[in-house]
N, C-alpha and C. Protein backbone atom coordinates (compact mmCIF):
# COMPACT_ATOMS: atom_id res chain seq x y z
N UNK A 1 41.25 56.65 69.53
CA UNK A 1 41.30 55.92 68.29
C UNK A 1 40.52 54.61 68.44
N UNK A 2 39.74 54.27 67.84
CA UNK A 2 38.84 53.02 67.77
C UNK A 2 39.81 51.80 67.61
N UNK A 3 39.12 50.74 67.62
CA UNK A 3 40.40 49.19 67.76
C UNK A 3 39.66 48.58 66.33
N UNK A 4 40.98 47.89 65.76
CA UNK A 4 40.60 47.67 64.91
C UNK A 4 40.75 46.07 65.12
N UNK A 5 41.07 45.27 66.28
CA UNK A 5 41.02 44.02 66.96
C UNK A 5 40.63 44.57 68.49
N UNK A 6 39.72 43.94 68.95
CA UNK A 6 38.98 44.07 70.15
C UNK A 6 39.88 42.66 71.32
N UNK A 7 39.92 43.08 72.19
CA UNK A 7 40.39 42.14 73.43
C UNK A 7 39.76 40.42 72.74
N UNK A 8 38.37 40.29 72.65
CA UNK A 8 38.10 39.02 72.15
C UNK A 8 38.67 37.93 71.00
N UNK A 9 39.38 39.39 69.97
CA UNK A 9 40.03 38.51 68.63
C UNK A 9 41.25 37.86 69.16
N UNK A 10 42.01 39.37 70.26
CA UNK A 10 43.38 38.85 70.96
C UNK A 10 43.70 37.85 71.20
N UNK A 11 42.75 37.30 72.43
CA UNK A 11 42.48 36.35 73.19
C UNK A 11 42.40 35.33 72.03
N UNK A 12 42.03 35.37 71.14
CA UNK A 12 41.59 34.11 70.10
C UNK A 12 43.09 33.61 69.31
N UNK A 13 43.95 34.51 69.52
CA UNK A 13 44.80 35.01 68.29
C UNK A 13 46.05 34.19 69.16
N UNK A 14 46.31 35.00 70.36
CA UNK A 14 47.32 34.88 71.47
C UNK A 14 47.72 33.54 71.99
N UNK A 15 48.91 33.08 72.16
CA UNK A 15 48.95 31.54 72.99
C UNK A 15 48.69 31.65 74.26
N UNK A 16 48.94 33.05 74.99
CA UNK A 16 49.31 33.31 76.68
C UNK A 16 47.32 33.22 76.85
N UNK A 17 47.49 33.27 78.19
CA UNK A 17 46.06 33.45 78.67
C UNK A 17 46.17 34.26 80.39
N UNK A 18 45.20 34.47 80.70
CA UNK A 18 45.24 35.27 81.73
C UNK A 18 45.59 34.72 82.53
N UNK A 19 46.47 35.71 83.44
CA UNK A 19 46.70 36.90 83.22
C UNK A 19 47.67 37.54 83.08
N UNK A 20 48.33 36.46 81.42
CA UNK A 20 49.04 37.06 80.78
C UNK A 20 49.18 37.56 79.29
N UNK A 21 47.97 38.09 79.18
CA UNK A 21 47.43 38.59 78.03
C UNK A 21 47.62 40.04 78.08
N UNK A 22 49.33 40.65 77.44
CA UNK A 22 48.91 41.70 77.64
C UNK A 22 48.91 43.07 76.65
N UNK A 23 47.62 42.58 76.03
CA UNK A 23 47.30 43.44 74.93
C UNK A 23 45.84 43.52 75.29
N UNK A 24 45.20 44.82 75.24
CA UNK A 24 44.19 44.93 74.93
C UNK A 24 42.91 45.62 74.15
N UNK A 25 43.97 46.14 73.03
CA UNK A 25 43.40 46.18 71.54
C UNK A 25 44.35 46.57 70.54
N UNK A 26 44.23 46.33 69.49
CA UNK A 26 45.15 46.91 68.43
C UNK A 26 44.40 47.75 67.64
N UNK A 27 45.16 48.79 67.92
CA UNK A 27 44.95 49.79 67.36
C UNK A 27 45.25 50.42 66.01
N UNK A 28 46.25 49.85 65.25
CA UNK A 28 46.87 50.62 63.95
C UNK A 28 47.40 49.33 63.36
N UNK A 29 47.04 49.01 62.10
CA UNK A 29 47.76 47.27 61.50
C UNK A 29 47.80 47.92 60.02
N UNK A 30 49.19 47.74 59.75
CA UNK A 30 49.24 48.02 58.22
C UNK A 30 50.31 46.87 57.75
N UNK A 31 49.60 45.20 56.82
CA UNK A 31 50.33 44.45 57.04
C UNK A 31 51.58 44.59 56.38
N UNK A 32 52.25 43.96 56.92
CA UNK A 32 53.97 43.48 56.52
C UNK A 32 54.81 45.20 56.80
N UNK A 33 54.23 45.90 57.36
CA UNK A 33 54.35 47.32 57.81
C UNK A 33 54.99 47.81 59.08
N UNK A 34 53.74 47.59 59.94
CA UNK A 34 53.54 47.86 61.20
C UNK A 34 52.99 47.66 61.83
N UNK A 35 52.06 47.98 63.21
CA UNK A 35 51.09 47.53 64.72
C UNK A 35 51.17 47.93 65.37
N UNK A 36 50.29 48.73 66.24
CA UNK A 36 50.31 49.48 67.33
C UNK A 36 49.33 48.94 68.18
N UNK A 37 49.47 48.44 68.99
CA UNK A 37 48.52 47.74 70.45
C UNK A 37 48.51 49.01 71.58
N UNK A 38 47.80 48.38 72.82
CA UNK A 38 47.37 49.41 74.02
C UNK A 38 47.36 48.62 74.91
N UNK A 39 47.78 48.75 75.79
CA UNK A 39 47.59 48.02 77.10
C UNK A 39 47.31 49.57 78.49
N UNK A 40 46.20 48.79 78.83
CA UNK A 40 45.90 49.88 79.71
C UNK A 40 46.28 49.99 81.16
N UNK A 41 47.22 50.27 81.88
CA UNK A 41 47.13 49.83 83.12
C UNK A 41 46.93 50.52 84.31
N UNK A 42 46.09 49.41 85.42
CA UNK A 42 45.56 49.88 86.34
C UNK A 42 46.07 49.47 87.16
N UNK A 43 45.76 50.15 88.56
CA UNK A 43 45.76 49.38 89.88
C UNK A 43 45.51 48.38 90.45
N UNK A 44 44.40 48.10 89.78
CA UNK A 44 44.09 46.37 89.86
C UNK A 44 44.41 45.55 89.02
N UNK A 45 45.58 45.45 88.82
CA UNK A 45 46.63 44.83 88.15
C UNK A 45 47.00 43.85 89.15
N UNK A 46 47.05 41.96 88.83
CA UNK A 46 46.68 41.20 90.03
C UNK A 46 48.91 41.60 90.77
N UNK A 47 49.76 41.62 89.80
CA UNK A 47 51.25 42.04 90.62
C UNK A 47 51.06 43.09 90.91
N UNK A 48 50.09 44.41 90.98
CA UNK A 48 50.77 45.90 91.85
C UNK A 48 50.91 45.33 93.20
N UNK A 49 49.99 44.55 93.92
CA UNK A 49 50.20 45.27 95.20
C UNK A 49 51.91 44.73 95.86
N UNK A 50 52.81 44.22 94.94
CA UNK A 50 54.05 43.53 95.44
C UNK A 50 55.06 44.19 94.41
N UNK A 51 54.39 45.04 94.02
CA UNK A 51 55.71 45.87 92.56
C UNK A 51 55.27 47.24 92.58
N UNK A 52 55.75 48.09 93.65
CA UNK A 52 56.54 47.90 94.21
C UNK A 52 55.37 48.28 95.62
N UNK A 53 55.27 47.41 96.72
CA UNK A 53 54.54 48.10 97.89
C UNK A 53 54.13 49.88 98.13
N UNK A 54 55.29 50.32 97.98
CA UNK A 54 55.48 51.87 98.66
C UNK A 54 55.35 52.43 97.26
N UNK A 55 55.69 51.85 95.91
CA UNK A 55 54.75 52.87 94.97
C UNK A 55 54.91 51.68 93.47
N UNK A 56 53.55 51.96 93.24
CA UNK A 56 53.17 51.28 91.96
C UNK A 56 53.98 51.65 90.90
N UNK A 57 54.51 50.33 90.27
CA UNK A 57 55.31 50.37 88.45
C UNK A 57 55.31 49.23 88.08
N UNK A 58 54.65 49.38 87.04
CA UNK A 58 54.75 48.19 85.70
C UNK A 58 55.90 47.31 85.36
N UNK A 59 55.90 46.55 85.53
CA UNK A 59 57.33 45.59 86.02
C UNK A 59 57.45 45.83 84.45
N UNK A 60 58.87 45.97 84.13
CA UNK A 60 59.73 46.17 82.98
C UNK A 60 59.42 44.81 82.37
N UNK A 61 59.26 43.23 82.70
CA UNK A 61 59.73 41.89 82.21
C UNK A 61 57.89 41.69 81.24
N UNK A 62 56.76 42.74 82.22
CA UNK A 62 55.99 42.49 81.47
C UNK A 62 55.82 43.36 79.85
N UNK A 63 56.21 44.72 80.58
CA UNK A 63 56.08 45.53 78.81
C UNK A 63 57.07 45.22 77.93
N UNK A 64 58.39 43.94 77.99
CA UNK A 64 58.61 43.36 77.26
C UNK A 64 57.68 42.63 77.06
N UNK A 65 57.07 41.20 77.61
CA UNK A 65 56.16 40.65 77.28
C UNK A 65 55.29 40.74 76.47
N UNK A 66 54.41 42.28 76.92
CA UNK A 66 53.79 43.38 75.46
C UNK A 66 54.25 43.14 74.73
N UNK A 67 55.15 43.47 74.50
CA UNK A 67 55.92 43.97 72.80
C UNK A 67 55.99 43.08 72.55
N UNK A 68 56.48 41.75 72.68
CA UNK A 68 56.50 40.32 72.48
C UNK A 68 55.24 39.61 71.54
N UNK A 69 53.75 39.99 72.21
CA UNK A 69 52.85 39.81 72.23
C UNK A 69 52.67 40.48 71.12
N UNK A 70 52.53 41.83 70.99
CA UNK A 70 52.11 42.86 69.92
C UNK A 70 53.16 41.87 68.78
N UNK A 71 54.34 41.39 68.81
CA UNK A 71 54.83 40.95 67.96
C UNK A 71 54.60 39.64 67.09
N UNK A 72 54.24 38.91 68.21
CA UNK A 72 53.27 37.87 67.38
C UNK A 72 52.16 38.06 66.61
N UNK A 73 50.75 39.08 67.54
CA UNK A 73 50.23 39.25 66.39
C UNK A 73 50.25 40.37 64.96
N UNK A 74 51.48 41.06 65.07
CA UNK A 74 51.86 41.36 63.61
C UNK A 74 52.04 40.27 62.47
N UNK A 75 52.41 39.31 62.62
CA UNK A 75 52.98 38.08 62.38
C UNK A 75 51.35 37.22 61.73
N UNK A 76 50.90 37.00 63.08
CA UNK A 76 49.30 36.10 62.71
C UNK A 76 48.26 36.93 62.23
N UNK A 77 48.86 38.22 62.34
CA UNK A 77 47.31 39.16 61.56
C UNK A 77 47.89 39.71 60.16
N UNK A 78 49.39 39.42 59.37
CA UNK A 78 49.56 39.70 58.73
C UNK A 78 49.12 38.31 57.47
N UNK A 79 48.57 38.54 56.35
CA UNK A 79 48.42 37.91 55.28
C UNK A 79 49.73 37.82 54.30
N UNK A 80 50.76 38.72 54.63
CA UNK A 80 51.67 38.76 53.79
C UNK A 80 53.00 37.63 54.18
N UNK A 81 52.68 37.22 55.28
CA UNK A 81 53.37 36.41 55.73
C UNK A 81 52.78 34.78 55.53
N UNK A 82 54.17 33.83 55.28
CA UNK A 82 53.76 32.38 54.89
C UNK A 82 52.38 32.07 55.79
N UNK A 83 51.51 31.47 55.06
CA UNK A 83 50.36 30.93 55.28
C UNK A 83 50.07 30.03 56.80
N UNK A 84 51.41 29.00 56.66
CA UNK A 84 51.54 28.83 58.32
C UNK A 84 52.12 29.31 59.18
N UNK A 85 52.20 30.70 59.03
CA UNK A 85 52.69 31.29 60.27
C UNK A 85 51.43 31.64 61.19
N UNK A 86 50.11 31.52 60.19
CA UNK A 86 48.94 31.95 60.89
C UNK A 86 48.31 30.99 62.14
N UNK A 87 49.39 29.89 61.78
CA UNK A 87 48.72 28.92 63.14
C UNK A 87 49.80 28.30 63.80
N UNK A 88 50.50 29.08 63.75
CA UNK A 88 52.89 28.70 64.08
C UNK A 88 52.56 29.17 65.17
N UNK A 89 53.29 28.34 66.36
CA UNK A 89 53.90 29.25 67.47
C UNK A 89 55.33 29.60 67.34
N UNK A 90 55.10 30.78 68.31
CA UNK A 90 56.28 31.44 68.18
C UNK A 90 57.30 31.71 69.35
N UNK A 91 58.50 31.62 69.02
CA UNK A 91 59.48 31.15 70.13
C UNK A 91 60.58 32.46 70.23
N UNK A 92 60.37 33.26 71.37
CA UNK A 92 60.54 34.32 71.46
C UNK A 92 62.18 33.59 72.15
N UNK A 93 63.79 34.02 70.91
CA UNK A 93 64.66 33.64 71.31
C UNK A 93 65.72 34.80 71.35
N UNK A 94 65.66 35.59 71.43
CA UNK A 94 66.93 36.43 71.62
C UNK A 94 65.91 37.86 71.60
N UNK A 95 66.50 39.27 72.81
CA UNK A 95 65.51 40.43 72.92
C UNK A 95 66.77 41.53 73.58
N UNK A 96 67.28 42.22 72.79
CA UNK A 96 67.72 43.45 73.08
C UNK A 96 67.14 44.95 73.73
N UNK A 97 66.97 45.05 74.64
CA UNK A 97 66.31 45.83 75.72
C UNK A 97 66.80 47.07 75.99
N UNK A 98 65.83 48.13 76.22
CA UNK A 98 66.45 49.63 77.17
C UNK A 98 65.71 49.78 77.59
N UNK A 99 64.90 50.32 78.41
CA UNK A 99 64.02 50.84 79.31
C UNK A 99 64.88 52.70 79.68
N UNK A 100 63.92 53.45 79.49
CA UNK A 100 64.09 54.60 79.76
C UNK A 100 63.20 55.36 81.39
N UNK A 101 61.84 55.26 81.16
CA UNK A 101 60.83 55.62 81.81
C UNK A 101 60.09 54.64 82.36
N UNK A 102 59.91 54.87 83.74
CA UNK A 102 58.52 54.18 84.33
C UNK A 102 57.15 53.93 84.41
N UNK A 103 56.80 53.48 84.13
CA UNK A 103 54.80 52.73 83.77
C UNK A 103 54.24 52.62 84.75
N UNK A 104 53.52 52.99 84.98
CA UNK A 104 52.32 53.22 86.46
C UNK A 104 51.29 53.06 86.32
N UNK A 105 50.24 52.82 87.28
CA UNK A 105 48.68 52.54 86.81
C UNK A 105 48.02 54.41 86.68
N UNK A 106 47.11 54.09 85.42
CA UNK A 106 46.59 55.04 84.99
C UNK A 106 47.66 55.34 83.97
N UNK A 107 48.68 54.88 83.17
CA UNK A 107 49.43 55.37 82.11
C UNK A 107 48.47 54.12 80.97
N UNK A 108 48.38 54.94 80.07
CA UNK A 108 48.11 53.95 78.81
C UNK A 108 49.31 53.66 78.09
N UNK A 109 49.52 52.71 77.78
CA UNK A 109 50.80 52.47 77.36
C UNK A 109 51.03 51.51 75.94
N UNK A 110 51.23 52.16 74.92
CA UNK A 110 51.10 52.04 73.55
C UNK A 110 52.16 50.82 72.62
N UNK A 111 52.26 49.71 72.42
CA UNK A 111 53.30 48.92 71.87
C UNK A 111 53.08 48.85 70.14
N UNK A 112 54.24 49.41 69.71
CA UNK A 112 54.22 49.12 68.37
C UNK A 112 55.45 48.63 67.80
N UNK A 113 55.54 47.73 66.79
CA UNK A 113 56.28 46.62 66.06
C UNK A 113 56.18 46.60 64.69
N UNK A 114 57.47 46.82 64.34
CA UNK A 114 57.64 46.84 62.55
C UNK A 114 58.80 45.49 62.51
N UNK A 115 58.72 45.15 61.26
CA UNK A 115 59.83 44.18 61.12
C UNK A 115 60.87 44.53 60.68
N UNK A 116 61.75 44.24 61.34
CA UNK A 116 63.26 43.99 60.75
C UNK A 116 63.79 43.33 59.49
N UNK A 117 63.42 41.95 60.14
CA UNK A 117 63.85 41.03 59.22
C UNK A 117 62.92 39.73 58.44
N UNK A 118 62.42 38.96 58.10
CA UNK A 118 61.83 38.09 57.84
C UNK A 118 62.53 36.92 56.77
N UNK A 119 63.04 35.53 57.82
CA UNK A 119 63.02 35.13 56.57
C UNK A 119 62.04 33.99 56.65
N UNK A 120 62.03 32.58 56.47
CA UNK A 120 61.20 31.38 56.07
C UNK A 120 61.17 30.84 57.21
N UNK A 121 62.20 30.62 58.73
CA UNK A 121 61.63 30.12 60.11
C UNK A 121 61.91 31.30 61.09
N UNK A 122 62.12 32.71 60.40
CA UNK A 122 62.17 33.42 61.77
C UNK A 122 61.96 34.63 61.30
N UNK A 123 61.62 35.83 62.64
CA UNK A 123 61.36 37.32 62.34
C UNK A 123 62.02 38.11 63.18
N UNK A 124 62.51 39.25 62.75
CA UNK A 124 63.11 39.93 63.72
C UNK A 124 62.01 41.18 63.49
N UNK A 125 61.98 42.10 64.58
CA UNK A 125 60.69 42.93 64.89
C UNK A 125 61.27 44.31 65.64
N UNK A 126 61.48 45.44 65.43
CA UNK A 126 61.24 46.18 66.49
C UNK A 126 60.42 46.98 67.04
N UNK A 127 60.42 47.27 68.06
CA UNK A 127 59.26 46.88 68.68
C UNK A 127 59.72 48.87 69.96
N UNK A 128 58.62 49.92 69.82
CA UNK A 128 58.65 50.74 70.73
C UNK A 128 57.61 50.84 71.94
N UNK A 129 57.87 50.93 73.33
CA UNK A 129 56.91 51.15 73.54
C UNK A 129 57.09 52.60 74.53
N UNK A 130 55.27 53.08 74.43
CA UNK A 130 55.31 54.84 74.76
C UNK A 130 54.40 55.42 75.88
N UNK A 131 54.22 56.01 76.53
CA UNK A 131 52.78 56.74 77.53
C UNK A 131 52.84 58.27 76.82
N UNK A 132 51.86 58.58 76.63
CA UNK A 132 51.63 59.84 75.98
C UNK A 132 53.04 60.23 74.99
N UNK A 133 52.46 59.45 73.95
CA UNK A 133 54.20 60.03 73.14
C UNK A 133 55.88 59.67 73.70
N UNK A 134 56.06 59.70 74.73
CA UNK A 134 57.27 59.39 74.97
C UNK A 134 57.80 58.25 75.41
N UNK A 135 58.79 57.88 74.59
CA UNK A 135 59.45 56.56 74.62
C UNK A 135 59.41 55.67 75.79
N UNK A 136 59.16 54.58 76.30
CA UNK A 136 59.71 54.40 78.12
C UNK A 136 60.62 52.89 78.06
N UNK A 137 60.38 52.52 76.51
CA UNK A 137 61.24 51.14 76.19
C UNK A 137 61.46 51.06 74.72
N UNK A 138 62.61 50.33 74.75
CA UNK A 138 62.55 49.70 72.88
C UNK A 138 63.31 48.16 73.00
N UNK A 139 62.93 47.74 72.02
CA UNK A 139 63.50 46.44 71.89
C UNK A 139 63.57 45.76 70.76
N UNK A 140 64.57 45.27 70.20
CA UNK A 140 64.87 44.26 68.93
C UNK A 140 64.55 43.00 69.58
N UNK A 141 63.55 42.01 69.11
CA UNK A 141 62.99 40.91 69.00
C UNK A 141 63.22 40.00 68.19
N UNK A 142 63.81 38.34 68.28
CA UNK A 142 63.94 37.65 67.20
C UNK A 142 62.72 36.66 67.83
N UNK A 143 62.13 36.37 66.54
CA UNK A 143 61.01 34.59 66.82
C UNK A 143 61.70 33.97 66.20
N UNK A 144 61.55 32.62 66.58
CA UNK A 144 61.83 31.19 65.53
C UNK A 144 60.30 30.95 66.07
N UNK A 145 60.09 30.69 64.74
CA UNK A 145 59.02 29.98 63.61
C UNK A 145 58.66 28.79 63.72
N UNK A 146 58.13 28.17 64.79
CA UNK A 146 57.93 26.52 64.95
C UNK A 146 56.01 26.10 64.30
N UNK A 147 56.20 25.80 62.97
CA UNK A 147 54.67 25.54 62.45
C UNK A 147 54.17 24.23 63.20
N UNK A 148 53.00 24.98 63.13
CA UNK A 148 51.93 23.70 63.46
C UNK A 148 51.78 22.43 62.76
């Protein structure tokens, strides 16, 4: 599927910076809807060689992080949302978690985020993430809304 935000807009969009940027394209945006991002991961990922020595996995704290990420920019790429949310940071305060499956290098690993809730300083989001179709996390996400 082609990107319909390239790594460069991310980076423009995102507060984190490397190398904790971890989105690297969005793939599906239908605003006030939904978002589907990609994060690709490899071996040269600068934490594999210490997560885990004897066999590579995607530390769980980052593909929250993802989803986190994918969740902000639903938020800053949506137009349907208050005008300063487009230049608001966002204060990732409460995250309900499961983890099912493990993430490895060479899994592409897909984050997508619909909203819950929205009101005037905060969003709630949930947020799946998948490797070939199947689930390996989910999470309910709240932001508070701190404008610029």
């Amino acid at each position: 599927m082609p990107a319909l935000y390239g790594f460069d807009v991310i980076r423009g969009l995102l507060p984190q910076s490397y190398p904790f940027i971890m989105i690297d394209l969005v793939e599906a945006f239908e605003p006030g809807q939904y978002i589907v991002c990609r994060k690709n991961i490899t071996g040269n990922e600068w934490f594999i060689p210490g997560h885990f020595p004897e066999k590579a996995i995607f530390p769980g704290a980052l593909i929250i992080e993802g989803m986190a990420q994918a969740g902000i920019l639903f938020f800053k790429l949506n137009k349907e949302m208050p005008s300063e949310w487009s230049s608001a940071t966002f204060l990732l305060t409460a995250v309900k978690t499961r983890f099912m499956k493990v993430v490895v290098p060479g899994d592409q690993l897909k984050l997508s985020c619909e909203p819950e809730k929205l009101i005037s300083t905060a969003g709630i989001v949930k947020c799946v993430a998948t490797v070939e179709d199947e689930v390996v996390a989910k999470a309910e996400m709240t932001f508070y809304v701190i404008p610029s």
